[in-house]
C-alpha atoms as a PDB file:
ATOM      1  CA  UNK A   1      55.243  -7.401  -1.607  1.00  0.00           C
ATOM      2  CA  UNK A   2      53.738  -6.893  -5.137  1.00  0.00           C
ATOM      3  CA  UNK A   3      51.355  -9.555  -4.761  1.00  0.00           C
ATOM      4  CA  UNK A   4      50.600  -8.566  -1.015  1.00  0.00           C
ATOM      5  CA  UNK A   5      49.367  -5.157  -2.508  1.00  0.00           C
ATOM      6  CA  UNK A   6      47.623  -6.438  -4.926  1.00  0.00           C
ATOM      7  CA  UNK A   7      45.430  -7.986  -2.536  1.00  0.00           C
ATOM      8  CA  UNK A   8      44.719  -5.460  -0.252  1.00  0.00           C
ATOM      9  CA  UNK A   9      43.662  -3.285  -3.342  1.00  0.00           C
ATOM     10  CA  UNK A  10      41.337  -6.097  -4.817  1.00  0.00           C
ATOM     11  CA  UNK A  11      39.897  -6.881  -1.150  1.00  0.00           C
ATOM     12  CA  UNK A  12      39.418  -2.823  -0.925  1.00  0.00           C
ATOM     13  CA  UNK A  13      37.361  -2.478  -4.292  1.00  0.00           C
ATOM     14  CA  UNK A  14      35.276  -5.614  -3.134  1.00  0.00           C
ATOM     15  CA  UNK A  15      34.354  -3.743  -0.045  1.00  0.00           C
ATOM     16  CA  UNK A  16      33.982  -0.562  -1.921  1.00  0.00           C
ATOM     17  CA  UNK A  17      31.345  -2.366  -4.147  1.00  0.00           C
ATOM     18  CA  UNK A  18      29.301  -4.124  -1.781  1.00  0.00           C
ATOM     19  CA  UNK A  19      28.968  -0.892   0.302  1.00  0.00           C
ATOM     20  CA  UNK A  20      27.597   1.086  -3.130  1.00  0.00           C
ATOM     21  CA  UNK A  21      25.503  -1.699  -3.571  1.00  0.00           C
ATOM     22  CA  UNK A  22      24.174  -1.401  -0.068  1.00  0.00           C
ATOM     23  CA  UNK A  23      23.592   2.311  -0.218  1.00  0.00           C
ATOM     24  CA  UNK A  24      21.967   2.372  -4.134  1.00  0.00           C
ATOM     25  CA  UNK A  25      18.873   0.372  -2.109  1.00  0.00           C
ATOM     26  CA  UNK A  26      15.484   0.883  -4.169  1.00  0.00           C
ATOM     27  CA  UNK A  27      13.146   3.469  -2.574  1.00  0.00           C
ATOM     28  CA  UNK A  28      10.724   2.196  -0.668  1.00  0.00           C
ATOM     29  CA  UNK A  29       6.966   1.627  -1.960  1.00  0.00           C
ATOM     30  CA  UNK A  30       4.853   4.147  -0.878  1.00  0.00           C
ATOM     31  CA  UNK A  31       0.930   5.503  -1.904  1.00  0.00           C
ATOM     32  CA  UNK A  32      -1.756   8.066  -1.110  1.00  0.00           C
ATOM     33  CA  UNK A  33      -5.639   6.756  -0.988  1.00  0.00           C
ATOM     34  CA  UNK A  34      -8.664   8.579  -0.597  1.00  0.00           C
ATOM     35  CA  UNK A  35     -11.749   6.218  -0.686  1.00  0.00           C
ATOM     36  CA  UNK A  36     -15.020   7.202  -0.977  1.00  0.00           C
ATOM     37  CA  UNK A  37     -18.571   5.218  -1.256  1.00  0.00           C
ATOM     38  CA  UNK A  38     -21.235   7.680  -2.730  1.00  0.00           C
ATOM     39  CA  UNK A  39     -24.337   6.055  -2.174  1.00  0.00           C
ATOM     40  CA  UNK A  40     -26.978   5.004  -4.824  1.00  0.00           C
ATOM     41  CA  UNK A  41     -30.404   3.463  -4.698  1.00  0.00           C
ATOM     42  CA  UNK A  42     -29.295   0.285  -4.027  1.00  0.00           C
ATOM     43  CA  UNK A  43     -27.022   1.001  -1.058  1.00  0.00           C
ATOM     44  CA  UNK A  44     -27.330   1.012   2.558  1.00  0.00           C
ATOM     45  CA  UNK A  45     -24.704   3.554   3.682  1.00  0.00           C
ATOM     46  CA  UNK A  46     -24.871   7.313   3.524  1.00  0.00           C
ATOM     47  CA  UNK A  47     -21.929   8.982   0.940  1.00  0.00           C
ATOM     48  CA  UNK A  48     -18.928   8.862   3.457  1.00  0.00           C
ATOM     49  CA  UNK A  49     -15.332   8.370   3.072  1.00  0.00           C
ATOM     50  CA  UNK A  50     -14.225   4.828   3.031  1.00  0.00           C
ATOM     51  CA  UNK A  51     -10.332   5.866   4.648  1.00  0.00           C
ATOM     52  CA  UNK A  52      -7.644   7.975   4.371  1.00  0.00           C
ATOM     53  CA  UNK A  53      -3.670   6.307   3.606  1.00  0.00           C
ATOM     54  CA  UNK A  54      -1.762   9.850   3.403  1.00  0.00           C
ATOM     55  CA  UNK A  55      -2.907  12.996   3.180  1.00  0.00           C
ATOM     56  CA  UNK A  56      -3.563  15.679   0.195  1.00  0.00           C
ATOM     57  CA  UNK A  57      -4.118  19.618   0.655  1.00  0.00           C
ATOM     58  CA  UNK A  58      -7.410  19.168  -1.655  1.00  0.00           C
ATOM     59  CA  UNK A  59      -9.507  16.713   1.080  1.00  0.00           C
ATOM     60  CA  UNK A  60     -10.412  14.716  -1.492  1.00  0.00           C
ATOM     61  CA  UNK A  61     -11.135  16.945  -4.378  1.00  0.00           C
ATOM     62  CA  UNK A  62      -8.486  15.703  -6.809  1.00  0.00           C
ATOM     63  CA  UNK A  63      -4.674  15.130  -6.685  1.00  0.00           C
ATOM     64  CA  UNK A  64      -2.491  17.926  -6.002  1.00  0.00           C
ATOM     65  CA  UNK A  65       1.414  18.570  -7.651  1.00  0.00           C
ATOM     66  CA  UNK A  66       2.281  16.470  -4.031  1.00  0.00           C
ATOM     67  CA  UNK A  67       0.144  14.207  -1.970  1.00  0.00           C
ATOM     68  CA  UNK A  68       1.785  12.933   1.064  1.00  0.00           C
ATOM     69  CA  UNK A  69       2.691   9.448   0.478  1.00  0.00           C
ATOM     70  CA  UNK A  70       3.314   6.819   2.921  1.00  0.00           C
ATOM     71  CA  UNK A  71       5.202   3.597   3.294  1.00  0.00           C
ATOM     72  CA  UNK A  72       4.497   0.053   4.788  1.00  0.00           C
ATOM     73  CA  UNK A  73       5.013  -0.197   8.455  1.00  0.00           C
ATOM     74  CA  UNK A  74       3.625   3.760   8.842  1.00  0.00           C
ATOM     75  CA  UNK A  75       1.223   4.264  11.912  1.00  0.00           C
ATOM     76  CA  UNK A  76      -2.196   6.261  10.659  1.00  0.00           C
ATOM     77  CA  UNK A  77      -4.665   5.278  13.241  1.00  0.00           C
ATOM     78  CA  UNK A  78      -3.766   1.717  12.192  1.00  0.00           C
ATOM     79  CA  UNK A  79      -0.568   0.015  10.143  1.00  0.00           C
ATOM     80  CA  UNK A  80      -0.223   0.722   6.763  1.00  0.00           C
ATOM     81  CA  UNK A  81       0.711  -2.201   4.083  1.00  0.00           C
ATOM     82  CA  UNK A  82       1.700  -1.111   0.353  1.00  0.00           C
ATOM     83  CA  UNK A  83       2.167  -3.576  -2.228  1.00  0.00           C
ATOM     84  CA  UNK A  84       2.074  -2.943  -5.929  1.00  0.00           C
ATOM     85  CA  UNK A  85       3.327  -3.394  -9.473  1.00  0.00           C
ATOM     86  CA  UNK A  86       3.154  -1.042 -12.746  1.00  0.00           C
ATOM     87  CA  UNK A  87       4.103  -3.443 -15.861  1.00  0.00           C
ATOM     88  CA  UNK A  88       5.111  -2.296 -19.406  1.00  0.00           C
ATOM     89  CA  UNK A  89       3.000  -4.467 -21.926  1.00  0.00           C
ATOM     90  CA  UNK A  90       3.548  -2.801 -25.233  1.00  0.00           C
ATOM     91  CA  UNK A  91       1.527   0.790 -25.218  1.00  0.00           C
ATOM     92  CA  UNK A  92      -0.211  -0.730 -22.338  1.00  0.00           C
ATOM     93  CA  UNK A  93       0.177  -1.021 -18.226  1.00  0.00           C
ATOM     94  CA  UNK A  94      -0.506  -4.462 -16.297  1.00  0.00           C
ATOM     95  CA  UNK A  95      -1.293  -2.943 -12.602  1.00  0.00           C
ATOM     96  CA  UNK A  96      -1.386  -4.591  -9.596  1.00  0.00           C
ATOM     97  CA  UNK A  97      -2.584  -2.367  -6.426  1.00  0.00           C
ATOM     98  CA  UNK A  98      -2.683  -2.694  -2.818  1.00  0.00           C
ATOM     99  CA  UNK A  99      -3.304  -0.410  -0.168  1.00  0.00           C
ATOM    100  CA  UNK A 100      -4.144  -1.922   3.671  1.00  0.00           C
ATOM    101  CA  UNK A 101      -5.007   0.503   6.425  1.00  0.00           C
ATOM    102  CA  UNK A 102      -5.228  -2.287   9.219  1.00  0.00           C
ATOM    103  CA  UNK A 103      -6.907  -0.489  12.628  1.00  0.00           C
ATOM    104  CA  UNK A 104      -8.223  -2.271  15.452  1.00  0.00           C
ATOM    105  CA  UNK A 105     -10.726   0.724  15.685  1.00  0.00           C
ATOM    106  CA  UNK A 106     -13.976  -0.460  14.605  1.00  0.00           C
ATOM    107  CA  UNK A 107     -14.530   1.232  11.102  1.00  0.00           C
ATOM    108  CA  UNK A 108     -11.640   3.165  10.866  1.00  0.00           C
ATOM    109  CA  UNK A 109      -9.539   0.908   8.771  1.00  0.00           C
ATOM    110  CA  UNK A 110     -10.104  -0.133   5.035  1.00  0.00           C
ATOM    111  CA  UNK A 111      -8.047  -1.180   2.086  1.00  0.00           C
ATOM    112  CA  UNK A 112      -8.391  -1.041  -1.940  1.00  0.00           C
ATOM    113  CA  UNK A 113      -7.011  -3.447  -4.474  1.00  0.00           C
ATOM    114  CA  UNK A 114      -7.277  -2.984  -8.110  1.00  0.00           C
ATOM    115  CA  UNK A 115      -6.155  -5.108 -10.829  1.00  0.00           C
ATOM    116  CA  UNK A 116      -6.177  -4.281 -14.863  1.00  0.00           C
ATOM    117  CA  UNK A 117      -4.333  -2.844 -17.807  1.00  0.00           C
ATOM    118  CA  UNK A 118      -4.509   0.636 -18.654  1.00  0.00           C
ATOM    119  CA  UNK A 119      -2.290   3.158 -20.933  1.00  0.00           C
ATOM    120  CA  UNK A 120      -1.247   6.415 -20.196  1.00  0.00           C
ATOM    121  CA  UNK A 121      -3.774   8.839 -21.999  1.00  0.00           C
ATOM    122  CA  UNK A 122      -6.643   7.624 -22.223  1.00  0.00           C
ATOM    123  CA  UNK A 123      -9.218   8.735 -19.355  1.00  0.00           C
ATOM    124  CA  UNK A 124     -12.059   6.136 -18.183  1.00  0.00           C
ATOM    125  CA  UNK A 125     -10.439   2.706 -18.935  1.00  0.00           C
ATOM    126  CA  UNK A 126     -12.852   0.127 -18.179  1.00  0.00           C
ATOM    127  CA  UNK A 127     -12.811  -3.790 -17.360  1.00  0.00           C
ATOM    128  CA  UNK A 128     -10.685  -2.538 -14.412  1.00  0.00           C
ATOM    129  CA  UNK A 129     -11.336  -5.041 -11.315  1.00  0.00           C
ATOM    130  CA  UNK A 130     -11.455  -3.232  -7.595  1.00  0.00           C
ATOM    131  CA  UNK A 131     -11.924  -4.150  -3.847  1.00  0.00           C
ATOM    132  CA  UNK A 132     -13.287  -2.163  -1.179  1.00  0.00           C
ATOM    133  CA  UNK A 133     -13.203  -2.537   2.001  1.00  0.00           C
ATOM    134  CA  UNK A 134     -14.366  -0.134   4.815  1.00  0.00           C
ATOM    135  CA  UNK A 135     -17.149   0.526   7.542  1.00  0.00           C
ATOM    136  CA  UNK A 136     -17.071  -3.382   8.396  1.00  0.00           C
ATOM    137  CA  UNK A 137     -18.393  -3.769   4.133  1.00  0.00           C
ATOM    138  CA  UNK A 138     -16.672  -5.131   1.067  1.00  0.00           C
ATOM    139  CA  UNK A 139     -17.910  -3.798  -2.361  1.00  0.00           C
ATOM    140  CA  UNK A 140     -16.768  -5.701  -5.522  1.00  0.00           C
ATOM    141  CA  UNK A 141     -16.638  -4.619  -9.416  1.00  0.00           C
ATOM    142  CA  UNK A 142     -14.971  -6.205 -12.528  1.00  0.00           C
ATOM    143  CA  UNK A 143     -16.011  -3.233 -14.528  1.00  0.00           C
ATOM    144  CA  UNK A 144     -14.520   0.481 -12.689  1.00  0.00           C
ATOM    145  CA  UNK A 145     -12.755   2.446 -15.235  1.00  0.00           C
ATOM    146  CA  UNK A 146      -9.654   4.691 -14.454  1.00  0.00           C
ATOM    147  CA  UNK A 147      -9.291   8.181 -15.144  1.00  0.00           C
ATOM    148  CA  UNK A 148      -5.851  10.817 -14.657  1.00  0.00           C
ATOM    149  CA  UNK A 149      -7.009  13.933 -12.555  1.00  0.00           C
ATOM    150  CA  UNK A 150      -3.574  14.869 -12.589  1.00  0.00           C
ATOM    151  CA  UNK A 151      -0.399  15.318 -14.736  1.00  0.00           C
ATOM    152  CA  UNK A 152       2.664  14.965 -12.486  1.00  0.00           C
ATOM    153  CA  UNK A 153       6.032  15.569 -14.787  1.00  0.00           C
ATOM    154  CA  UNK A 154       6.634  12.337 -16.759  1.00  0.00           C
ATOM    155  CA  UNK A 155       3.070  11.621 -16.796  1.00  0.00           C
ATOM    156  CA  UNK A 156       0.151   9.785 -14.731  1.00  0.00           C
ATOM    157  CA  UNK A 157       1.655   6.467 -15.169  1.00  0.00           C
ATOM    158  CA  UNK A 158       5.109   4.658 -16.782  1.00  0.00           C
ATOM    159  CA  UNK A 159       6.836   1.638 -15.339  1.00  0.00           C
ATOM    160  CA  UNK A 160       6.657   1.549 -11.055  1.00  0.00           C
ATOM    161  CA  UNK A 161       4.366   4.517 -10.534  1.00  0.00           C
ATOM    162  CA  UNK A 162       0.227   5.499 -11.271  1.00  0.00           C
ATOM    163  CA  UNK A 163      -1.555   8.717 -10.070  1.00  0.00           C
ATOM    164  CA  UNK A 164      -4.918   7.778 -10.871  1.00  0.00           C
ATOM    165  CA  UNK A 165      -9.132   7.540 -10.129  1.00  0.00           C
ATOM    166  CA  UNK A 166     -11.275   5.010  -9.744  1.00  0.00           C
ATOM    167  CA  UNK A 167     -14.513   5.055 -10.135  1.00  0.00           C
ATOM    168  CA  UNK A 168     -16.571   2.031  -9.227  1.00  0.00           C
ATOM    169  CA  UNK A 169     -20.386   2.655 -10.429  1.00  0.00           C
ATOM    170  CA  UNK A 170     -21.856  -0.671  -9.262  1.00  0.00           C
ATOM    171  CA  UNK A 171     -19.991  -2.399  -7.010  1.00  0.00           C
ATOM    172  CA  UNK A 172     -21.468  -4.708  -4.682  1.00  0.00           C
ATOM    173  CA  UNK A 173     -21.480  -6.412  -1.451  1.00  0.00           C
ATOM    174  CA  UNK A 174     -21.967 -10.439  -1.354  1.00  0.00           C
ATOM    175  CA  UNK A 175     -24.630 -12.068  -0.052  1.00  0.00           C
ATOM    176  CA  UNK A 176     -26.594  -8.744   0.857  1.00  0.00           C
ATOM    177  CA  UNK A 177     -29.752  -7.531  -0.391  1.00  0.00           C
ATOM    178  CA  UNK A 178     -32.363  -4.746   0.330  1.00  0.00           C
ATOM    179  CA  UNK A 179     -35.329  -4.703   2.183  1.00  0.00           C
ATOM    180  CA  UNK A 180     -37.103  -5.210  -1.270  1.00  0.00           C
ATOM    181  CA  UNK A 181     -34.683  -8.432  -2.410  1.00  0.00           C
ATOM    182  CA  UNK A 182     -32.362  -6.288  -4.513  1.00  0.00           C
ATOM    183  CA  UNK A 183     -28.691  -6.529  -4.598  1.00  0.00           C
ATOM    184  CA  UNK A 184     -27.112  -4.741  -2.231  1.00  0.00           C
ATOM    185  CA  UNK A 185     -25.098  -1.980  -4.819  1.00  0.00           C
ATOM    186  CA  UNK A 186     -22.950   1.246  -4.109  1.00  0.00           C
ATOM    187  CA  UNK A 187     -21.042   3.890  -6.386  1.00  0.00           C
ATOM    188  CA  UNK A 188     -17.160   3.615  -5.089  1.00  0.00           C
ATOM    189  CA  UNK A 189     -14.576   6.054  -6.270  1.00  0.00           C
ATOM    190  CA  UNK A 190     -10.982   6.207  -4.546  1.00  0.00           C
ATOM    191  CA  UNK A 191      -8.203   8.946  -5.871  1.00  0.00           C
ATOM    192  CA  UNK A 192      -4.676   7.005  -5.301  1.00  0.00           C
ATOM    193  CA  UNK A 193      -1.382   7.594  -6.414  1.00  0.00           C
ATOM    194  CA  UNK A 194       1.435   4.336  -6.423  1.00  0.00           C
ATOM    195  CA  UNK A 195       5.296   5.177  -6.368  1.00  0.00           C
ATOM    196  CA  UNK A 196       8.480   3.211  -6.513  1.00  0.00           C
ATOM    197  CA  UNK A 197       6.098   0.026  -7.727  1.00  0.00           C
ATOM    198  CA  UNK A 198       7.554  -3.413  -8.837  1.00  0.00           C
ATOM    199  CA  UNK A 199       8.406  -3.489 -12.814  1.00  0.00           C
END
């Protein structure tokens, strides 16, 4: 009977711990974007905002205490995908973001993928590499720079999480030139916050 009990208790605590595994799941990704492309001599398209992933209460005029954040899978005029990772290398960040707004409206979707290393004070890091895409164009830069418009408690970034802008002063768009042979080249900027990232 002893050893009967026995195992009924053991086979209960394996049960117990599989179910607190099951319910301790990581949160889910989840980000806020707000593209923009601002123009510049060099470009072909007006200032206009790239897309939306989210939603802030300051339309675009810097990150607020709480920017609605969404997750992969969520339906915003299109599906949303959200991969990312926020590295501790020493003092330093390796970062690895991905936002996809994927619409089968024509010019309503876009995404934004930056790569880099940053730290957590200073503002205007540069040799920061970025992809936009929006309005049927992709712009590409090797040199953006990343700034912190806002302080959430624990600070801008640390391991799995960035609340950050980009600003991309020359990126450009392959294989397209203007009317006078030049480069095709716009000013991109994107405000974005990253959340429950891969470490």
């Amino acid at each position: 009977m002893t050893f009967r009990f026995l195992r009924l208790v053991t086979s209960a605590l394996v049960v117990s711990s599989v179910a607190a595994a099951c319910s301790s799941k990581a949160p889910a990704t989840d980000a806020y974007v707000s593209a923009q492309v601002i123009g510049g001599p060099n470009c072909l398209v007006e200032d206009q905002g790239l897309f939306l992933i989210g939603s802030d209460t300051t339309d675009g005029g810097g990150i607020s205490s709480n920017p609605t954040r969404v997750q992969t899978g969520t339906n915003q005029g299109g599906t949303v995908t959200i991969t990312c990772s926020v590295k501790a290398s020493g003092s330093n960040y390796n970062i690895e973001l991905s936002a996809l707004l994927d619409s089968q409206q024509a010019g309503a979707g876009g995404s934004l993928t930056i790569t880099g290393t940053v730290d957590s004070t200073m503002g205007a890091q540069s040799d920061i590499s970025a992809t936009f895409v929006g309005g049927g164009n992709t712009y590409e830069e090797s040199d953006c720079s990343i700034s912190y418009p806002a302080n959430p408690p624990g600070g801008p970034v640390q391991p799995g999480r960035i609340w950050g802008s980009i600003s991309c002063p020359n990126a450009t768009e392959a294989g397209k030139v203007t009317s006078s042979g030049q480069a095709v080249s716009c000013q991109l900027s994107a405000l974005f916050v990253f959340e429950n990232c891969a470490t």
